[in-house]
C-alpha atoms as a PDB file:
ATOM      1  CA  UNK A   1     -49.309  69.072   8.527  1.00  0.00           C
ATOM      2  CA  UNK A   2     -52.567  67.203   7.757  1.00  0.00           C
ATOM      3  CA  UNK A   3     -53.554  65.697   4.167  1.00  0.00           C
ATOM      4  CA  UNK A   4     -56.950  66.432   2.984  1.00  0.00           C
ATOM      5  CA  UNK A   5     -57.643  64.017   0.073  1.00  0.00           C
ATOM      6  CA  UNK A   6     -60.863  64.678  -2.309  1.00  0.00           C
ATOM      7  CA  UNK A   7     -62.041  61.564  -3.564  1.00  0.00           C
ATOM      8  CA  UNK A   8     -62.265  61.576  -7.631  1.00  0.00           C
ATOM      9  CA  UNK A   9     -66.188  62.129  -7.480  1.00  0.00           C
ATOM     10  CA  UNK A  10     -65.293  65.275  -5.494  1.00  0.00           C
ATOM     11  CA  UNK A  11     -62.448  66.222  -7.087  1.00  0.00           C
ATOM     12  CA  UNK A  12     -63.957  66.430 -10.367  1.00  0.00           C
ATOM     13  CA  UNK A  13     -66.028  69.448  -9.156  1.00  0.00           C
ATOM     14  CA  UNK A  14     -62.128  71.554  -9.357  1.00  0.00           C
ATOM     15  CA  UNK A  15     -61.100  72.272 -12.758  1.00  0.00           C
ATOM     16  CA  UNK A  16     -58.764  69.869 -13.857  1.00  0.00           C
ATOM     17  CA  UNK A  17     -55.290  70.675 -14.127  1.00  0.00           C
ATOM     18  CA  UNK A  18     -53.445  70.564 -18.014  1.00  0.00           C
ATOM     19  CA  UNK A  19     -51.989  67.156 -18.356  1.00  0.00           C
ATOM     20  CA  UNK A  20     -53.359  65.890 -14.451  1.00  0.00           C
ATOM     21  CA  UNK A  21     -56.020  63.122 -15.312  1.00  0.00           C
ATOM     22  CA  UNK A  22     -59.654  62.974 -12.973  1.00  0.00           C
ATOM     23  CA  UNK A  23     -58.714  61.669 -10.114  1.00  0.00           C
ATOM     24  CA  UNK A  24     -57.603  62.004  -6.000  1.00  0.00           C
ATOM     25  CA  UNK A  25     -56.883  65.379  -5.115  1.00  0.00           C
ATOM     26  CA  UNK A  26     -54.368  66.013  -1.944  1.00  0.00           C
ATOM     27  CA  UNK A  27     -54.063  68.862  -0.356  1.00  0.00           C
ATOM     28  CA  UNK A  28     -51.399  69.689   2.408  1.00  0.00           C
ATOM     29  CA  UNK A  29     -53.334  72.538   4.906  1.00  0.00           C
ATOM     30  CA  UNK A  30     -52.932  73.764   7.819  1.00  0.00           C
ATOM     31  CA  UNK A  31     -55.204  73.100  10.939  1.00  0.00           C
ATOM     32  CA  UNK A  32     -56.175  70.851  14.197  1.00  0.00           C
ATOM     33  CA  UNK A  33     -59.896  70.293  13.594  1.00  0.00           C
ATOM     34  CA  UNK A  34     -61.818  68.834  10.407  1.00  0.00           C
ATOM     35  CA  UNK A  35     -63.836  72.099  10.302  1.00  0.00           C
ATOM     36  CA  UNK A  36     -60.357  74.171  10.476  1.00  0.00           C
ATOM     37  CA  UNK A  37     -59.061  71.894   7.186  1.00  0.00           C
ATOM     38  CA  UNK A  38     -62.549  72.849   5.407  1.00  0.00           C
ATOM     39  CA  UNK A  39     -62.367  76.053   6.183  1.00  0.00           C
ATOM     40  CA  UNK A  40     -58.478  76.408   4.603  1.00  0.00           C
ATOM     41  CA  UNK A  41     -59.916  73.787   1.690  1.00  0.00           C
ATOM     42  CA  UNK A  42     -62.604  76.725   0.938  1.00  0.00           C
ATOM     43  CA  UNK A  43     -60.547  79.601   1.021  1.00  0.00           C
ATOM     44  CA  UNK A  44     -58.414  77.702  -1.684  1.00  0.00           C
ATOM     45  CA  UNK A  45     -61.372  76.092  -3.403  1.00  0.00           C
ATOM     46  CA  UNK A  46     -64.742  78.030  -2.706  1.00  0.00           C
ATOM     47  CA  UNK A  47     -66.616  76.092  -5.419  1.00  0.00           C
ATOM     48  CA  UNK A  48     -66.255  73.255  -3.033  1.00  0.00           C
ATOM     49  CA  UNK A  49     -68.138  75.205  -0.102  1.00  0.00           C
ATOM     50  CA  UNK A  50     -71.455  74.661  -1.566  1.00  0.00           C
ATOM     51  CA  UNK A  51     -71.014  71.057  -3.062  1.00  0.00           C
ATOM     52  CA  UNK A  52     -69.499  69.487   0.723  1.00  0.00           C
ATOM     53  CA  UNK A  53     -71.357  71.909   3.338  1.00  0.00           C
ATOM     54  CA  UNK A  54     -74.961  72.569   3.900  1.00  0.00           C
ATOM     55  CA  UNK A  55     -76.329  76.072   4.456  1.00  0.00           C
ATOM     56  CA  UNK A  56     -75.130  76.292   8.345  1.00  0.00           C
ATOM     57  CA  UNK A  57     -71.920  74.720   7.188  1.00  0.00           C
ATOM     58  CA  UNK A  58     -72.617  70.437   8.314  1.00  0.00           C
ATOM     59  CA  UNK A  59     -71.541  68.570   6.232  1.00  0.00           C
ATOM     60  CA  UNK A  60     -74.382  67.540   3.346  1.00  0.00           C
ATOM     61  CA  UNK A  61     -76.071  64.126   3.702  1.00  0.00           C
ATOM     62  CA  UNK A  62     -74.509  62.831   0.704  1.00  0.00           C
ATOM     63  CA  UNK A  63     -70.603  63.950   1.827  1.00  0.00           C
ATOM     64  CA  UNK A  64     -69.030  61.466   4.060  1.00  0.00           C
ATOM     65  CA  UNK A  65     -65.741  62.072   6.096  1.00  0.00           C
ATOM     66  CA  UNK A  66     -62.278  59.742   7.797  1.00  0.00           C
ATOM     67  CA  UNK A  67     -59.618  60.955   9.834  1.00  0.00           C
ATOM     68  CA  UNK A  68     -57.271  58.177   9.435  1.00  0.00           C
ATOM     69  CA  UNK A  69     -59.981  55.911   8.555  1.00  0.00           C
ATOM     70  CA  UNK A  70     -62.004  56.517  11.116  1.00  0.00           C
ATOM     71  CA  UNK A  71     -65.620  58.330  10.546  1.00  0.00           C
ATOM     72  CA  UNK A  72     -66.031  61.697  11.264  1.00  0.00           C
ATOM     73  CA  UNK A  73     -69.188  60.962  13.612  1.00  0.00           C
ATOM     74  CA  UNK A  74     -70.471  64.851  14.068  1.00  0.00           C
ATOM     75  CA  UNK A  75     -71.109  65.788  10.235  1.00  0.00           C
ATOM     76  CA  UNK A  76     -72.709  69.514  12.063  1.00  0.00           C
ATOM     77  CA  UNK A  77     -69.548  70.772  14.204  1.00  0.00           C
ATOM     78  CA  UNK A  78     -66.391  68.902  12.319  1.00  0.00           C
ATOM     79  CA  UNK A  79     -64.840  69.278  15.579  1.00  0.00           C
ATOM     80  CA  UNK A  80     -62.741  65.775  15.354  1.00  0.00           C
ATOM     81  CA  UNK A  81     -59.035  66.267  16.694  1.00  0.00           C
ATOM     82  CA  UNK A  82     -56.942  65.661  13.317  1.00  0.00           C
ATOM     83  CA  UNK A  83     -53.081  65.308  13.849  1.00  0.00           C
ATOM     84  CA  UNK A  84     -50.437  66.246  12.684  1.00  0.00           C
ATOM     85  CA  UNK A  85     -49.419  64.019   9.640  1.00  0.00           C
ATOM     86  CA  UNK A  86     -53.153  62.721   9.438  1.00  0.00           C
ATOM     87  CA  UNK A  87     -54.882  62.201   6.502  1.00  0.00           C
ATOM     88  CA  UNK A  88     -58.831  63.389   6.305  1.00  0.00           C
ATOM     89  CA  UNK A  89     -60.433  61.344   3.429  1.00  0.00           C
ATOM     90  CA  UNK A  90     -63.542  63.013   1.605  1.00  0.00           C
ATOM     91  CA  UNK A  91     -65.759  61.647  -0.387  1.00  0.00           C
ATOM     92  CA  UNK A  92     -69.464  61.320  -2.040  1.00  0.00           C
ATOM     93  CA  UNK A  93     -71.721  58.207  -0.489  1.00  0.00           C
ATOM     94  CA  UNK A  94     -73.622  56.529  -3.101  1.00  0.00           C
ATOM     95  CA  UNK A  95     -77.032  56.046  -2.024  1.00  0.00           C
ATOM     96  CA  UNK A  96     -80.229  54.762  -4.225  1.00  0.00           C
ATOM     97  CA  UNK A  97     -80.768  51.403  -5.314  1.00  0.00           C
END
């Protein structure tokens, strides 16, 4: 089964957990596609719909993607093979100067 790890600046939009400090988030989900892991993500988590997905469900300009450290180059269809035992890294791009 796939990882999905939430970087800490990500993370920090789920409640913390007593006694868990801000941090990485992992999540063991089902699914063969980055869009199929959001989806299960979302239907855990829905606060995180809004923060990581744009209106017609790309991800947003600031939200960056890695299936096994590589880029997730389509940010609109998330259609990226993940395998199983793959971990899909998710995290905030800093931007500004």
């Amino acid at each position: 089964m796939p990882t999905v790890v939430l970087a800490p600046a990500v993370a920090r939009w789920l409640n913390p957990e007593p006694g868990i400090s801000v941090g990485e988030r992992r999540f063991d989900l089902p699914g063969g596609t980055v869009r199929e892991l959001l989806d299960q993500l979302f239907a855990q988590h829905p606060v995180l719909r809004g923060y990581l997905t744009d209106d017609a469900g790309a991800l947003r300009h600031h939200v960056v993607a890695f299936v096994n450290g590589a880029a997730v180059a389509d940010k609109r269809a998330l259609a990226e093979p993940v395998p199983p035992g793959a971990e899909v890294y998710i995290f905030q791009a800093l931007s500004g100067g």
